[in-house]
Protein backbone atom coordinates (compact mmCIF):
# COMPACT_ATOMS: atom_id res chain seq x y z
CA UNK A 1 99.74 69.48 78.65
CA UNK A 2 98.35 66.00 77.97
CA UNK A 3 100.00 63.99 75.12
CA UNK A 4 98.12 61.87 72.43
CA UNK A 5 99.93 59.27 70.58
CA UNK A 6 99.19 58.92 67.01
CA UNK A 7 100.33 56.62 64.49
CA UNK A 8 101.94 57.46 60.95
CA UNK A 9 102.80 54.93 58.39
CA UNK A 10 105.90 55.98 56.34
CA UNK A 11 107.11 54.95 53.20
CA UNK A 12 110.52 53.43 53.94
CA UNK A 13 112.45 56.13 52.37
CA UNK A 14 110.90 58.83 54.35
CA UNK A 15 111.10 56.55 57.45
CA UNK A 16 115.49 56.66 56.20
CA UNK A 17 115.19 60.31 55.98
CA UNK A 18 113.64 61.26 59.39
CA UNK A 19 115.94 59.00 60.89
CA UNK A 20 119.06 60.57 59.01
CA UNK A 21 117.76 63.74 60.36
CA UNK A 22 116.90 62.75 63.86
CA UNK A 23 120.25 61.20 64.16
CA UNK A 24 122.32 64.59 62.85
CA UNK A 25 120.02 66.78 64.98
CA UNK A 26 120.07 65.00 68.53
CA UNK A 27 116.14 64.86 68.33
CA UNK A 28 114.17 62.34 68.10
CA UNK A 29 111.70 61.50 65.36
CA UNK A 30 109.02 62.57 67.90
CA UNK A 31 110.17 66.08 68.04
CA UNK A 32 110.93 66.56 64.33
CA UNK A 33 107.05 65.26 63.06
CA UNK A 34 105.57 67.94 65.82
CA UNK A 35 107.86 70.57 64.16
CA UNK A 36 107.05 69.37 61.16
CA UNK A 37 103.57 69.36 61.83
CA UNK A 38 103.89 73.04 63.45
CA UNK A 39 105.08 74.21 60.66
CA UNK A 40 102.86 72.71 58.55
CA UNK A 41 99.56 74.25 60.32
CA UNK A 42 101.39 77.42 60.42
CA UNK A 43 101.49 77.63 56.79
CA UNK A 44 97.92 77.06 55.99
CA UNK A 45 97.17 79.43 58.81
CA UNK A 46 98.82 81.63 56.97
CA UNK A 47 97.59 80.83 53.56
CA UNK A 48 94.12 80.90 54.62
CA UNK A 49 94.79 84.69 56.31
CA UNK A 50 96.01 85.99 53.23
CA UNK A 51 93.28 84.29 51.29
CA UNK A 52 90.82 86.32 53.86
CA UNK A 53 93.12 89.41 52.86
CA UNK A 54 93.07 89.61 49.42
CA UNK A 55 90.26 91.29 48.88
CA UNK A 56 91.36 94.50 51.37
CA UNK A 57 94.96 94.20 49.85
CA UNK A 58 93.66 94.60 46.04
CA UNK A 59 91.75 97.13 46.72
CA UNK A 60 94.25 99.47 48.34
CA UNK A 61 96.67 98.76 45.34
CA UNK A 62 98.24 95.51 47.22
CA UNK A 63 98.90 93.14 44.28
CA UNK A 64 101.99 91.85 44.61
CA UNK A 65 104.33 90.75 47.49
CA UNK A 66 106.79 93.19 46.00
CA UNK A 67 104.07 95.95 46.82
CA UNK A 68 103.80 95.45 50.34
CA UNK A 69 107.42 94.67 51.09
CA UNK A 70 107.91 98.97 49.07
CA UNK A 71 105.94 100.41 51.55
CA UNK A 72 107.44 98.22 54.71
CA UNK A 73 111.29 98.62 53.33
């Protein structure tokens, strides 16, 4: 897989925080923004599924999280 560097400017105190966490973790603060960043994507992948979903939820009586997670349990 080919690599691309990109650059991120960080306000100092976030700069302090990913290197508090890099340091604690044994990672370094290039493996904790593409996790981040994972994450990130994943969760407007998401988002934007259940957006699409909505409509086909609703309509079978899916209104609430709490509904689905009745007929899963």
């Amino acid at each position: 897989m080919v690599k691309t560097a990109i650059t991120v400017r960080l306000d100092s105190d976030l700069e302090d925080q990913l290197d508090k966490v890099a340091g604690t973790s044994g990672r370094n603060r290039s493996e904790i923004i593409r996790d981040a960043l994972r994450r990130y994507l994943t969760i407007l992948e998401f988002e934007s599924l259940r957006q699409r979903l909505m409509p086909f939820a609703e309509a079978r009586g899916y209104l609430t999280d709490e509904d689905v997670f009745q007929d899963v349990s």
